[in-house]
N, C-alpha and C. Protein backbone atom coordinates (compact mmCIF):
# COMPACT_ATOMS: atom_id res chain seq x y z
N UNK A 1 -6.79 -36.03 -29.27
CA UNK A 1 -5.43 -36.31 -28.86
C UNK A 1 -4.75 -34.99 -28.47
N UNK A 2 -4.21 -34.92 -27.68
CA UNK A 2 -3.26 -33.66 -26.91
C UNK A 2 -1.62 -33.44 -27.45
N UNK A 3 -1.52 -32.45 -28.12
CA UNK A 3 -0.33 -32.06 -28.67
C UNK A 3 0.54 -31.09 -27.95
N UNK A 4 0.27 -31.13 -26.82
CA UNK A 4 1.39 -30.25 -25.77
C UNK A 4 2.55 -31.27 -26.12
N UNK A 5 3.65 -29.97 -25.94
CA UNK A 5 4.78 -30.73 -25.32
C UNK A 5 5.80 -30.52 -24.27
N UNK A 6 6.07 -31.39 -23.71
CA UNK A 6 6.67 -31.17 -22.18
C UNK A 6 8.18 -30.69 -22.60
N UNK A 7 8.26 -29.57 -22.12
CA UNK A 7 9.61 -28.91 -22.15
C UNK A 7 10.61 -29.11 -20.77
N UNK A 8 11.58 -28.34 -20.99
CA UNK A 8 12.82 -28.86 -19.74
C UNK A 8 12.27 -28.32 -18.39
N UNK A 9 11.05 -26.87 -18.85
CA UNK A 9 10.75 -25.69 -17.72
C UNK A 9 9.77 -26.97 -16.96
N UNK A 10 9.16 -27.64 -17.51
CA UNK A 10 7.43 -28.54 -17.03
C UNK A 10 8.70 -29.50 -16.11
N UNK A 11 9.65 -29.98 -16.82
CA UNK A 11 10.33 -30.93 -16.13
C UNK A 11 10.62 -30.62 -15.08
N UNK A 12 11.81 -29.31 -14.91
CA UNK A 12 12.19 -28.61 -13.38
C UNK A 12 11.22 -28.45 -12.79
N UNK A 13 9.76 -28.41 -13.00
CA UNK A 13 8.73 -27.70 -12.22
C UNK A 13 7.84 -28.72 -11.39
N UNK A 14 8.08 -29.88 -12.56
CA UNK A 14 7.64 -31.88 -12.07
C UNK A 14 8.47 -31.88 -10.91
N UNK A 15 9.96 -31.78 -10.92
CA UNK A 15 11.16 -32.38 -9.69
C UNK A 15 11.09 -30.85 -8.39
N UNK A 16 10.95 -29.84 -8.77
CA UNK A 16 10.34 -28.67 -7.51
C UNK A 16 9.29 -29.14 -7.09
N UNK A 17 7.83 -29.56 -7.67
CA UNK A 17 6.97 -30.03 -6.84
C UNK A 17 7.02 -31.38 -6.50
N UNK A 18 8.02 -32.35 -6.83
CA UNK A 18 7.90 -34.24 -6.10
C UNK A 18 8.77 -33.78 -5.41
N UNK A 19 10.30 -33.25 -5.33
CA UNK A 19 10.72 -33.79 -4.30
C UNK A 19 11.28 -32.82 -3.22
N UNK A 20 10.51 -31.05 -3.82
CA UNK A 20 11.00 -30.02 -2.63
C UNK A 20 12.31 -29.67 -3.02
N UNK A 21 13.38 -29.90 -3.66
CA UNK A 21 14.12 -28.93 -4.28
C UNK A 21 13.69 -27.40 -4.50
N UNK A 22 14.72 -26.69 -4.49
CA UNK A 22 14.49 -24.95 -5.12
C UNK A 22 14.36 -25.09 -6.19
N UNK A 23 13.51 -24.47 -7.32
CA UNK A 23 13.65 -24.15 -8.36
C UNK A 23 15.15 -23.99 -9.51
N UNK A 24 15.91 -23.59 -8.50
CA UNK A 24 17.81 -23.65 -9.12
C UNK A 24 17.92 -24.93 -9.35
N UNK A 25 18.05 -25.75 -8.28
CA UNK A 25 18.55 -26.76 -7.63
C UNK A 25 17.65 -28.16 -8.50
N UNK A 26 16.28 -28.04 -9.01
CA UNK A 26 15.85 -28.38 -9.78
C UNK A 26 16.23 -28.64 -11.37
N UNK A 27 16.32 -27.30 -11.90
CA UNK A 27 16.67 -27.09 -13.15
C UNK A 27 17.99 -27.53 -13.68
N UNK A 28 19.00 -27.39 -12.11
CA UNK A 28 20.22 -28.10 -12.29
C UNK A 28 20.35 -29.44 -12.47
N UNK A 29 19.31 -30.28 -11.67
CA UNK A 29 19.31 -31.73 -11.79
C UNK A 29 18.79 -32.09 -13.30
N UNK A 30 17.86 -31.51 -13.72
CA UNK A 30 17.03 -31.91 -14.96
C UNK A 30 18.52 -31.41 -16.01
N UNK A 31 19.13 -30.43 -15.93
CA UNK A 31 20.23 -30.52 -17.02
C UNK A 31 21.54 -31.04 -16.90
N UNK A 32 21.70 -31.35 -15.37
CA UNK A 32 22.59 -32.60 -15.18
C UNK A 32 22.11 -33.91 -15.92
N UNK A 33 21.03 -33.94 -15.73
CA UNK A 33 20.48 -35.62 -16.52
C UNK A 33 21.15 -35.67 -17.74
N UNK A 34 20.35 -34.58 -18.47
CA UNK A 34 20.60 -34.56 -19.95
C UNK A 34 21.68 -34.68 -20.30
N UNK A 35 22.51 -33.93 -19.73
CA UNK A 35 24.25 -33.81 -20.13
C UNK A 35 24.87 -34.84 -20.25
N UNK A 36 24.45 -35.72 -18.92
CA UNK A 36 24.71 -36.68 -18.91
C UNK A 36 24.17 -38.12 -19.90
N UNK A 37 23.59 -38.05 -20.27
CA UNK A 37 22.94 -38.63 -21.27
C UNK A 37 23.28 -38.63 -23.04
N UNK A 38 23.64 -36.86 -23.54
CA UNK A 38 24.48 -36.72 -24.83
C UNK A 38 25.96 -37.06 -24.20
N UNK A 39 26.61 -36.83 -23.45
CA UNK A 39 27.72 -36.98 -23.51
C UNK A 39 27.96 -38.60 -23.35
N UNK A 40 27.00 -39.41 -23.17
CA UNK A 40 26.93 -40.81 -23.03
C UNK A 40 27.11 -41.66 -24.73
N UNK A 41 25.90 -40.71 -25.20
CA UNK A 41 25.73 -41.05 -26.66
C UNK A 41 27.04 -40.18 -27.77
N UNK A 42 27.40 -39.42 -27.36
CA UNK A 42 28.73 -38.66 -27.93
C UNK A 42 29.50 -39.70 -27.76
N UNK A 43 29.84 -40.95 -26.52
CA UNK A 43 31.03 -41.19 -26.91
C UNK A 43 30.48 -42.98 -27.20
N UNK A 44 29.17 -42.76 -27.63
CA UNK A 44 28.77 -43.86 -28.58
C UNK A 44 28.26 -44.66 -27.84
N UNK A 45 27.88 -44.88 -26.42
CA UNK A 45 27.28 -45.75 -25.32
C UNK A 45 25.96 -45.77 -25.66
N UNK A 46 25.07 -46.46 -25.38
CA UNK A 46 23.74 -46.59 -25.44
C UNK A 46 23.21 -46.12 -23.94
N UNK A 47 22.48 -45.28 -23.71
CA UNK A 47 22.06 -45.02 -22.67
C UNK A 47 20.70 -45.56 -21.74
N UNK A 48 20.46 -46.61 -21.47
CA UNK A 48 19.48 -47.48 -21.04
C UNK A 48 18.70 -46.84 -19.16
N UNK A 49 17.68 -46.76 -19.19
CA UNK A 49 16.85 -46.18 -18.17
C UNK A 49 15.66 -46.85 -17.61
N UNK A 50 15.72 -47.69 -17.08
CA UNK A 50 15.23 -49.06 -16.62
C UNK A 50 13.90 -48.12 -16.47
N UNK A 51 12.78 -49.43 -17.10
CA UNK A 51 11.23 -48.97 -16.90
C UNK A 51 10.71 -48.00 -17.77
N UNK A 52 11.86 -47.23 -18.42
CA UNK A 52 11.69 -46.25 -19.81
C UNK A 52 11.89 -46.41 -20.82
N UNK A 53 13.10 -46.90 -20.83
CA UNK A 53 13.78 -47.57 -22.46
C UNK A 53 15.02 -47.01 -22.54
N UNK A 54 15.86 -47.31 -23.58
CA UNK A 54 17.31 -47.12 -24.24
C UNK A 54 17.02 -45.91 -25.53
N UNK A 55 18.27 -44.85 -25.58
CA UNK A 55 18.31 -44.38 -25.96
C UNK A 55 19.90 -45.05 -26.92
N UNK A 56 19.92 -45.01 -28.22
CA UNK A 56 20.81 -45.81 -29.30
C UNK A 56 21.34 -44.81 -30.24
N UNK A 57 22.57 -45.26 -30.60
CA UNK A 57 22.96 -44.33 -32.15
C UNK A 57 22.78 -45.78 -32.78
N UNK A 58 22.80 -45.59 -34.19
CA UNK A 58 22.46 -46.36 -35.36
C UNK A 58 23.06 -45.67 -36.66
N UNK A 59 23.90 -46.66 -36.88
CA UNK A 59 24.28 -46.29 -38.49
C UNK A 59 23.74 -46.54 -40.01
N UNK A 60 23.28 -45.65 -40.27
CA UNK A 60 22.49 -46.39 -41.72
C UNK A 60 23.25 -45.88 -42.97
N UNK A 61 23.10 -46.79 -43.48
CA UNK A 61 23.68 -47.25 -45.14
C UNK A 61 23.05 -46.20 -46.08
N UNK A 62 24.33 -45.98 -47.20
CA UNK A 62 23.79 -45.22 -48.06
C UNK A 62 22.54 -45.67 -48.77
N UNK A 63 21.75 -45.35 -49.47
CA UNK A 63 20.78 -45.75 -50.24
C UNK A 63 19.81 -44.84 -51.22
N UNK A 64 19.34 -45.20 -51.94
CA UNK A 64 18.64 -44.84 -53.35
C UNK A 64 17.19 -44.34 -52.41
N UNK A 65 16.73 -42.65 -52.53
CA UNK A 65 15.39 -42.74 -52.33
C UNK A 65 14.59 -42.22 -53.54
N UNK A 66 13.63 -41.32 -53.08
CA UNK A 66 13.09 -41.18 -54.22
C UNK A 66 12.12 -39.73 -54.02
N UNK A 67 12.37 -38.46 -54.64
CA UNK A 67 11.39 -37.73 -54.40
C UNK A 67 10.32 -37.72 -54.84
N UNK A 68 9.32 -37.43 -53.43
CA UNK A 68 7.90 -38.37 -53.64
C UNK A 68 7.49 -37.05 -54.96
N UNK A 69 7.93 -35.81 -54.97
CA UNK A 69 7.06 -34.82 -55.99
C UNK A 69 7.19 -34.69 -56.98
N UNK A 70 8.84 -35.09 -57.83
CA UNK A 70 9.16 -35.24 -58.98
C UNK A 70 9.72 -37.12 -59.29
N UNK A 71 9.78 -37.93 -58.18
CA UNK A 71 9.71 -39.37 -58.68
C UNK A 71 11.36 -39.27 -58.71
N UNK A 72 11.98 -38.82 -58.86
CA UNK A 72 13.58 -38.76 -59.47
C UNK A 72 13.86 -39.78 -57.95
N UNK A 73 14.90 -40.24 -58.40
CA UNK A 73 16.02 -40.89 -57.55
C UNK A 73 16.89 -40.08 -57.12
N UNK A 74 17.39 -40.07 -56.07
CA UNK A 74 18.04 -39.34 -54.99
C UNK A 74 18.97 -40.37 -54.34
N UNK A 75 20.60 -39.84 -54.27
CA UNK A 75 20.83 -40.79 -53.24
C UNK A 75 20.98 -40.17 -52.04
N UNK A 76 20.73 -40.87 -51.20
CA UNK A 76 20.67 -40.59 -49.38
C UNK A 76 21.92 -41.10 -48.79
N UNK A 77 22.81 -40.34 -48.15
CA UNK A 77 24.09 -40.77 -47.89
C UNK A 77 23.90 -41.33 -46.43
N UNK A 78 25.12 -41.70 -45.79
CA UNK A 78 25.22 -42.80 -44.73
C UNK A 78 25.13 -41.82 -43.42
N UNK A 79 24.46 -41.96 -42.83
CA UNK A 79 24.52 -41.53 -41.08
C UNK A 79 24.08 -41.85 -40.23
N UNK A 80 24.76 -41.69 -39.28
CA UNK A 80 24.79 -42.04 -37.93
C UNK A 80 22.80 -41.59 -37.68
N UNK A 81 22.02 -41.92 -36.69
CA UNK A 81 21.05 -41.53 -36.02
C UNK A 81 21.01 -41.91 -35.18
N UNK A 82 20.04 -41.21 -33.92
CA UNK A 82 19.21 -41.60 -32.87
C UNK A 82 18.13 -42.15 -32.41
N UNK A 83 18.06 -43.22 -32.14
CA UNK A 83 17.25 -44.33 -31.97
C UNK A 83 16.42 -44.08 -30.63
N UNK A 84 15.02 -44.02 -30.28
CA UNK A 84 14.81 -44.12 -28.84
C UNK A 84 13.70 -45.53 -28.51
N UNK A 85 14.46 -46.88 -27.68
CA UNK A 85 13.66 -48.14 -27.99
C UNK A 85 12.92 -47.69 -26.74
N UNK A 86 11.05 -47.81 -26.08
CA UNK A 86 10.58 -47.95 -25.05
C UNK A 86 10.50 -49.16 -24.61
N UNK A 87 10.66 -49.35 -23.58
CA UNK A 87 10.87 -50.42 -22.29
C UNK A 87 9.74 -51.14 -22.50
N UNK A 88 8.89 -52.43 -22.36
CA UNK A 88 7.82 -52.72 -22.12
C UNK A 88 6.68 -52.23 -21.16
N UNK A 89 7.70 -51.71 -20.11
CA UNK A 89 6.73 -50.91 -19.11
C UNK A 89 5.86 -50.67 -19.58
N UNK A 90 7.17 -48.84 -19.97
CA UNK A 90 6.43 -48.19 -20.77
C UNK A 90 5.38 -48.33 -21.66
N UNK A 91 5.47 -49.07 -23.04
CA UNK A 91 4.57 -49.77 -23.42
C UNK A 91 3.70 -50.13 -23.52
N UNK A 92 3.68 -51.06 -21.73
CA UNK A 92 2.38 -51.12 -21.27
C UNK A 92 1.41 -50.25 -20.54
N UNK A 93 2.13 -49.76 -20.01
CA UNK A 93 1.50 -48.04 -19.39
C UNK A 93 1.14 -47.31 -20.25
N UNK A 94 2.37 -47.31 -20.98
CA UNK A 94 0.88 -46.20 -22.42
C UNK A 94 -0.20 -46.32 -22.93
N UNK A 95 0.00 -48.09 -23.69
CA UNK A 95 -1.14 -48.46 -23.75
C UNK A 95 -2.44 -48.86 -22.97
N UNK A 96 -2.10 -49.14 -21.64
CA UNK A 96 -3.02 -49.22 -20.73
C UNK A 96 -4.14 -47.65 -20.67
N UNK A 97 -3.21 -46.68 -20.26
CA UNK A 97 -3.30 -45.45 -19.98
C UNK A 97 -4.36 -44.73 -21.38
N UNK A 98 -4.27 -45.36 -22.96
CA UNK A 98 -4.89 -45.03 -24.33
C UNK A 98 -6.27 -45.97 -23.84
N UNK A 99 -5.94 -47.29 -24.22
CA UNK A 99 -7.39 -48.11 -23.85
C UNK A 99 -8.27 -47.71 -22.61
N UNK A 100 -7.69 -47.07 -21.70
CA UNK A 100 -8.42 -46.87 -20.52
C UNK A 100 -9.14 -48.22 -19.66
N UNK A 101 -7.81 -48.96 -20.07
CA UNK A 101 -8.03 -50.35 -18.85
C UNK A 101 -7.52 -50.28 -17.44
C-alpha cells in the first residue's frame, strides 16, 4: 500500500499540467478552492462536491472514555468535528481501482 501524500504543491502542479495555467495562477486557484471551502464550514454550511462527497461539521456529546493504559475513566467533553462523507462515485472508483476490476 502507498503512503504518499498529496500536498497543495502536487495539487497546483495536477491544475499547471490539465489545464495550462502558470504555475501562480495555479496555486491561486487550488487556494481559492480551499478558502472557499473553510470559510463555508466556518459559517457552518456543509460543503458538498458532486462525484466526491460532502464535507460536514458534527457535534458530539460529552461522554465517559476510558484510558486504554491505566483503564481510569476520563470524561471527553463536547465538540464540534469534521466529518468527510465520500460520494458513491467515489466509492466506487476506489474500490474498483483496489480490486482491479
Amino acid at each position: 500500500m502507498n503512503t504518499s501524500t498529496v500536498t497543495r504543491a502536487d495539487l497546483t502542479d495536477a491544475v499547471y499540467r490539465e489545464l495550462g495555467l502558470s504555475r501562480t495562477e495555479s496555486a491561486h486557484l487550488v487556494e481559492s478552492i480551499i478558502e472557499h471551502i473553510i470559510s463555508a464550514l466556518l459559517r457552518e454550511e456543509n460543503v458538498k462536491i458532486a462525484g466526491f462527497g460532502t464535507f460536514m461539521l458534527r457535534d458530539k456529546s460529552e461522554r465517559i472514555g476510558r484510558n486504554p493504559k491505566t483503564g481510569n475513566e476520563v470524561p471527553i467533553t463536547s465538540r464540534r468535528v469534521l466529518v468527510f462523507k465520500p460520494s458513491l462515485v467515489l466509492k466506487d472508483r476506489v474500490n474498483t481501482a483496489l480490486t482491479g476490476e
